[in-house]
N, C-alpha and C. Protein backbone atom coordinates (compact mmCIF):
# COMPACT_ATOMS: atom_id res chain seq x y z
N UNK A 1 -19.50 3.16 -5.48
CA UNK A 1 -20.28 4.32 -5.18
C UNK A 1 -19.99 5.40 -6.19
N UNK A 2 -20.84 6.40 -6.28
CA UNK A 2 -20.79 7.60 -7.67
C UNK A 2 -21.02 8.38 -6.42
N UNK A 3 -20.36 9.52 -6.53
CA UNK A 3 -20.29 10.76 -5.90
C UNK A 3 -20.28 11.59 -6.89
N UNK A 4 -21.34 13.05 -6.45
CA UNK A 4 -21.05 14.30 -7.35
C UNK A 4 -20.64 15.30 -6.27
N UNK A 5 -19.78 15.95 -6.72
CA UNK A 5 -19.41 17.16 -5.96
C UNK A 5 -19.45 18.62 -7.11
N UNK A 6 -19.49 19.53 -5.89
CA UNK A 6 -18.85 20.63 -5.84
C UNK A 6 -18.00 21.46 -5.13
N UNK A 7 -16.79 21.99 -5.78
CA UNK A 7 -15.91 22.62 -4.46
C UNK A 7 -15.97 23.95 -5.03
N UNK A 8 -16.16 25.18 -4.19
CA UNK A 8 -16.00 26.52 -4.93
C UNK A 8 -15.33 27.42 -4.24
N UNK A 9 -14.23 28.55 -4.38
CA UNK A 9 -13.62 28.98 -3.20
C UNK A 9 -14.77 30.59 -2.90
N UNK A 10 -15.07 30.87 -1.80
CA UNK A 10 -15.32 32.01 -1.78
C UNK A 10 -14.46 32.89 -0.95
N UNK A 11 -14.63 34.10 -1.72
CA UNK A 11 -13.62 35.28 -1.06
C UNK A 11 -13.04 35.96 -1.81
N UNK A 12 -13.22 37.75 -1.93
CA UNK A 12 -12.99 38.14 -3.36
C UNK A 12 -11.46 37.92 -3.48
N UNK A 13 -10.27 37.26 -2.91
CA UNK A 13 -9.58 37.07 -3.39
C UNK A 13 -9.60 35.64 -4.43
N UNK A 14 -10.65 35.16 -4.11
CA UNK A 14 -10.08 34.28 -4.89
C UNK A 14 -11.01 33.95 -6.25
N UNK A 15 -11.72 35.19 -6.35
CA UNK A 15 -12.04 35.35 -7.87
C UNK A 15 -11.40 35.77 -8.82
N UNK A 16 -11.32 35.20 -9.94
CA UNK A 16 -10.62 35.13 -11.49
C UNK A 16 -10.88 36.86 -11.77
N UNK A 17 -10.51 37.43 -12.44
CA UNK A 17 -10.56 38.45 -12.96
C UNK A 17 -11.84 39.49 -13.65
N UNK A 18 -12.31 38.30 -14.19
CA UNK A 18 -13.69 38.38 -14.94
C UNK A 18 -14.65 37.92 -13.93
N UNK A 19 -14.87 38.02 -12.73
CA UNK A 19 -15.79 37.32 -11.62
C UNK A 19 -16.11 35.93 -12.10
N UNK A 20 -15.28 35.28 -12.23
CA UNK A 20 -15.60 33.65 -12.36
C UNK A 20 -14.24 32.64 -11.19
N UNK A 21 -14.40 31.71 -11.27
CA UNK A 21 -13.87 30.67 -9.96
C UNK A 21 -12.97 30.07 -11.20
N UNK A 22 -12.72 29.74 -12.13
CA UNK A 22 -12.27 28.59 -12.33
C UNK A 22 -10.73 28.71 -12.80
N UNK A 23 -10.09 29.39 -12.00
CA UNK A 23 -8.44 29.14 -11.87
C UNK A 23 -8.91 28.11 -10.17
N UNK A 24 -9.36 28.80 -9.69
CA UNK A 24 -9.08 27.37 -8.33
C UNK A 24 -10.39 26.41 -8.63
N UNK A 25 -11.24 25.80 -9.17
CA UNK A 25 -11.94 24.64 -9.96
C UNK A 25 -11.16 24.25 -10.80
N UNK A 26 -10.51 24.79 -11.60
CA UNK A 26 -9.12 24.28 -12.25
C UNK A 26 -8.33 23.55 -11.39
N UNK A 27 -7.94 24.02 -9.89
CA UNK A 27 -6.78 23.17 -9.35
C UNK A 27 -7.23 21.86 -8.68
N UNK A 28 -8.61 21.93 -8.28
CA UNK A 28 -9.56 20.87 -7.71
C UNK A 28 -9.75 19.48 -9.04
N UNK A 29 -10.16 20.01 -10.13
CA UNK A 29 -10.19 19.61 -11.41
C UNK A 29 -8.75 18.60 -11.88
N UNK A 30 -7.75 19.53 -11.29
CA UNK A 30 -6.02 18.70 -11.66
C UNK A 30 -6.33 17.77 -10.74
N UNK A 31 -6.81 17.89 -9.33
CA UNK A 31 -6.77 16.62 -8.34
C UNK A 31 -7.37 15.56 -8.81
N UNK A 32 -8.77 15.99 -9.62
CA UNK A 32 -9.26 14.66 -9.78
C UNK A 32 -8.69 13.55 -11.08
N UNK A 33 -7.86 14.75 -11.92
CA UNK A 33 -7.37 13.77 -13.72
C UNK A 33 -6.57 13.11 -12.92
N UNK A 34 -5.66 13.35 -11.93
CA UNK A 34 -4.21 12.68 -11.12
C UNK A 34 -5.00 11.47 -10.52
N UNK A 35 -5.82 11.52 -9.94
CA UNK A 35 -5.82 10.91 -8.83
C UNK A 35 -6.06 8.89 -9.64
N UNK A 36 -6.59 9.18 -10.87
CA UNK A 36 -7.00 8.01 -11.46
C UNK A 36 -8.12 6.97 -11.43
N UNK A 37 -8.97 8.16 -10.33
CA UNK A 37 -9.95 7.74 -10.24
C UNK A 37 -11.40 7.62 -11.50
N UNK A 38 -12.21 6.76 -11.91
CA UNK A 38 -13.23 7.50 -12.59
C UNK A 38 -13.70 8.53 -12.63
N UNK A 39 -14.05 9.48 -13.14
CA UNK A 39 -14.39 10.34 -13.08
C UNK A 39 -15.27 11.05 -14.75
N UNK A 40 -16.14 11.97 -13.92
CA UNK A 40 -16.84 13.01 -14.85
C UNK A 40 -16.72 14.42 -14.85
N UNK A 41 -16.43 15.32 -15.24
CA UNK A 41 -16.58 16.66 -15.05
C UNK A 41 -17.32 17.03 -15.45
N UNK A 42 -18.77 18.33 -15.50
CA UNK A 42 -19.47 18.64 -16.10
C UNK A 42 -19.63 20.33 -15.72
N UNK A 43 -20.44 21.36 -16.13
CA UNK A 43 -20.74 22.65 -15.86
C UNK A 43 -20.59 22.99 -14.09
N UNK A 44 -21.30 22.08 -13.86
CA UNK A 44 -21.39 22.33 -12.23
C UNK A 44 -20.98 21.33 -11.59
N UNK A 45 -20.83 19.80 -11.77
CA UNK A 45 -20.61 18.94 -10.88
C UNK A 45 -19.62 18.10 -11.42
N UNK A 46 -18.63 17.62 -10.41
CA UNK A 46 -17.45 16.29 -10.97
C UNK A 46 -18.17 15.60 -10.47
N UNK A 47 -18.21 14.30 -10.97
CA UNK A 47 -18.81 12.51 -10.72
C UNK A 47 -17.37 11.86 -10.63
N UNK A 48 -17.10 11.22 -9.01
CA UNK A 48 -16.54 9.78 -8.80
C UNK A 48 -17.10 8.86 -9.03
N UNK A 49 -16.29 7.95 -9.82
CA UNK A 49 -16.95 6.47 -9.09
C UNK A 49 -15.73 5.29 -8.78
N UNK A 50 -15.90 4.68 -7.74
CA UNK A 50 -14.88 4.23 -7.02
C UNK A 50 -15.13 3.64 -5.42
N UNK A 51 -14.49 2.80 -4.91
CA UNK A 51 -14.64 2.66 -3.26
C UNK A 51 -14.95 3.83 -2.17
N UNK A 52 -15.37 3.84 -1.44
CA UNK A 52 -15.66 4.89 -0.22
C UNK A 52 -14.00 5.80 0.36
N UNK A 53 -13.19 5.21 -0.01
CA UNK A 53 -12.51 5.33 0.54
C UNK A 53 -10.99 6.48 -0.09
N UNK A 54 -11.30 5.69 -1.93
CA UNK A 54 -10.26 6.37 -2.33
C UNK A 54 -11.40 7.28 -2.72
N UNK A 55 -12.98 7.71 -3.02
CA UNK A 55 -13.57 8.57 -3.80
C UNK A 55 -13.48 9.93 -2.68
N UNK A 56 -13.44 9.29 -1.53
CA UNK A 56 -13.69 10.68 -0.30
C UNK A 56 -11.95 11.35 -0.39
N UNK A 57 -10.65 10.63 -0.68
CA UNK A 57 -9.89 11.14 -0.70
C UNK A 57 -9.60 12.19 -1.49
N UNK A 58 -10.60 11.53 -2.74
CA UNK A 58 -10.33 12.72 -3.91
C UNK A 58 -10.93 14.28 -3.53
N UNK A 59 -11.90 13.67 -3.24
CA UNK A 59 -13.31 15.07 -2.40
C UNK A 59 -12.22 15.53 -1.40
N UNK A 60 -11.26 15.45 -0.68
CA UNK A 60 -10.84 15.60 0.45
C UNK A 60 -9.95 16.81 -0.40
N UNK A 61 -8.92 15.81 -1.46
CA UNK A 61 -7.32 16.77 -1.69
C UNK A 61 -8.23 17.75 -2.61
N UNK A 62 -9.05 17.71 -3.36
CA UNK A 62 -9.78 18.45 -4.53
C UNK A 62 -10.19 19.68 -3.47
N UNK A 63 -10.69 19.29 -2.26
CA UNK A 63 -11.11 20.55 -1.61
C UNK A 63 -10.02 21.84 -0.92
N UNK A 64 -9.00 20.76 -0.92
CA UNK A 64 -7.67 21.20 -0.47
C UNK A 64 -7.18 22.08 -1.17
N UNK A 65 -7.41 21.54 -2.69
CA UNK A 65 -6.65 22.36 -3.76
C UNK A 65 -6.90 23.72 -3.70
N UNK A 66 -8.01 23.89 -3.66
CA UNK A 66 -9.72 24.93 -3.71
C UNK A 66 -8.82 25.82 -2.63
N UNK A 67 -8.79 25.57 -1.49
CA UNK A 67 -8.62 25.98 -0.29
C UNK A 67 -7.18 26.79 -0.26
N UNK A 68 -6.27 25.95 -0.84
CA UNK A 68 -4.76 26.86 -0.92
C UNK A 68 -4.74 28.09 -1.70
N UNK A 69 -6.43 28.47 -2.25
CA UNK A 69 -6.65 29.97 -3.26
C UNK A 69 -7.18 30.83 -2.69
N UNK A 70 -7.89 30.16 -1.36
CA UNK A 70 -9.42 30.85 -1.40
C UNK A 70 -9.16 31.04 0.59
N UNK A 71 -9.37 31.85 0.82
CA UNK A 71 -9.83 32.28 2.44
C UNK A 71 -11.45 31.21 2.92
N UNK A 72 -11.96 30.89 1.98
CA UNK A 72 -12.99 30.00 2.46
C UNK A 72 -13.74 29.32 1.56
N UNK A 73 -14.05 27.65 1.73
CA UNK A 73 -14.70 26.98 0.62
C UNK A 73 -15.57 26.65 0.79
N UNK A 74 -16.30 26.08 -0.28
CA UNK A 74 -18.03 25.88 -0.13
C UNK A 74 -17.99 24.48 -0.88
N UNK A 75 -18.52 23.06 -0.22
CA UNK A 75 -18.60 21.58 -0.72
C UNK A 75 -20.02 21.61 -0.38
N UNK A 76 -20.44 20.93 -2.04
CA UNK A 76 -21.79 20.22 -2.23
C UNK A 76 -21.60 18.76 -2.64
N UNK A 77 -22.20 17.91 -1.64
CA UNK A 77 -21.81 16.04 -2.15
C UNK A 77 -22.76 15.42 -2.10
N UNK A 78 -23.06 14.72 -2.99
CA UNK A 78 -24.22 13.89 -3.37
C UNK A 78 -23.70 12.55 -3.61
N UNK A 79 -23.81 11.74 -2.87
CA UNK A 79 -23.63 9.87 -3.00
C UNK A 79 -24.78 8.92 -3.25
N UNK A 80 -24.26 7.99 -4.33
CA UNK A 80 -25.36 7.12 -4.28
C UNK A 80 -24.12 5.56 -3.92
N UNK A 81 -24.51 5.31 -3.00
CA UNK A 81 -23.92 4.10 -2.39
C UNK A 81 -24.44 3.03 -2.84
N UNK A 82 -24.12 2.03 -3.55
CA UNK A 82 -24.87 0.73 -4.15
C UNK A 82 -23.83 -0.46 -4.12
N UNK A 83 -23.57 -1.08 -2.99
CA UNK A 83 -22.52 -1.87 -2.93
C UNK A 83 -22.92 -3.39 -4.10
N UNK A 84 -21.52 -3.63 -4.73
CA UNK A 84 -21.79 -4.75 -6.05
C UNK A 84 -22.21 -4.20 -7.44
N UNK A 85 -22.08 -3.12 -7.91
CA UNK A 85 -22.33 -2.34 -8.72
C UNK A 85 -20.98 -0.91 -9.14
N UNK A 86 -20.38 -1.51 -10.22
CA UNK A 86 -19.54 -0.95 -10.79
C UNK A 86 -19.83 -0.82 -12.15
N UNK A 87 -19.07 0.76 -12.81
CA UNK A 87 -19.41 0.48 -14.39
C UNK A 87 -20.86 1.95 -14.33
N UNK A 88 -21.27 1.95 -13.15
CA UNK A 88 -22.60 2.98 -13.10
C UNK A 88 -22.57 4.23 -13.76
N UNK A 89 -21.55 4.68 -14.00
CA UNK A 89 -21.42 6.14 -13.82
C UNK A 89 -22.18 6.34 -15.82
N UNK A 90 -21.46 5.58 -16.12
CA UNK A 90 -22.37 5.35 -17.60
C UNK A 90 -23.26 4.44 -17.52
N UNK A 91 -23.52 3.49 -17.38
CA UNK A 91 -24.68 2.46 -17.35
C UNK A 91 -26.20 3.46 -16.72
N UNK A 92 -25.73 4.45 -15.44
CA UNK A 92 -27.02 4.75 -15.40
C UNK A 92 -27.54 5.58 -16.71
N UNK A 93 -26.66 6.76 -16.96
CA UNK A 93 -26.95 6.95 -18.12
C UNK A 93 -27.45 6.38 -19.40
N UNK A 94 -26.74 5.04 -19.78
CA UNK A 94 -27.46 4.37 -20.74
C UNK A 94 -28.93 3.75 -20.46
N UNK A 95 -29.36 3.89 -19.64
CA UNK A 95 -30.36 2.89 -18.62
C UNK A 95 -31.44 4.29 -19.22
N UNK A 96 -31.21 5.40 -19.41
CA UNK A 96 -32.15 6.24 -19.48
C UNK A 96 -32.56 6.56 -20.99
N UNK A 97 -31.66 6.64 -21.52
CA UNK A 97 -31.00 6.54 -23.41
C UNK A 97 -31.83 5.68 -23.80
N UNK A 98 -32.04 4.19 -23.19
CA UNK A 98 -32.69 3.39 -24.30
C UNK A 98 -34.24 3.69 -23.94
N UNK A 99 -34.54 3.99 -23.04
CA UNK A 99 -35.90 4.42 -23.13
C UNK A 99 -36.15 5.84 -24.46
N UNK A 100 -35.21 6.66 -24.19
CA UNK A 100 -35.62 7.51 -25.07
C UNK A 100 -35.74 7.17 -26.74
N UNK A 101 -35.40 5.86 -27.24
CA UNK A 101 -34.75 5.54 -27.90
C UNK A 101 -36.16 5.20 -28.93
């Protein structure tokens, strides 16, 4: 399965200086390089890909991380479940590439 998330803390304590989040997206961010899962990071969304089981753990401690900054968090999750299908997280991508090609 590929999961995208977002974890964001809200609460003006737990905005950065310059009104931006990413000292605690930073600590959500450390959960996911550790965890050894696949993964993507991008502007707005991290991509798992992995079993149901260890990908929700990551979503779980990543939100946790978020949470030990912030008085209150905000999760956006998007799954595409495709059991027998590994390798996706680039393949769909390439799947779109060669058309443009």
């Amino acid at each position: 399965m590929i999961v995208a998330f977002s974890v964001s803390p809200s609460g003006a304590d737990s905005v950065d200086a310059d009104g931006g989040m990413s000292e605690a997206v930073a600590a959500a961010v450390r959960v996911v390089r550790a965890s050894g899962v696949t993964h993507q990071t991008t502007a707005m969304f991290t991509y798992l890909e992995g079993e149901w089981d260890e990908v929700m753990a990551v979503v779980r401690d990543a939100t946790d991380a978020v949470a030990a900054l912030a008085p209150r968090v905000s999760l956006v999750l998007k799954a595409d479940i495709r059991p027998g299908f590994d390798g996706q997280l680039a393949a769909k991508v390439e799947r779109i590439e060669s058309h443009l090609r």
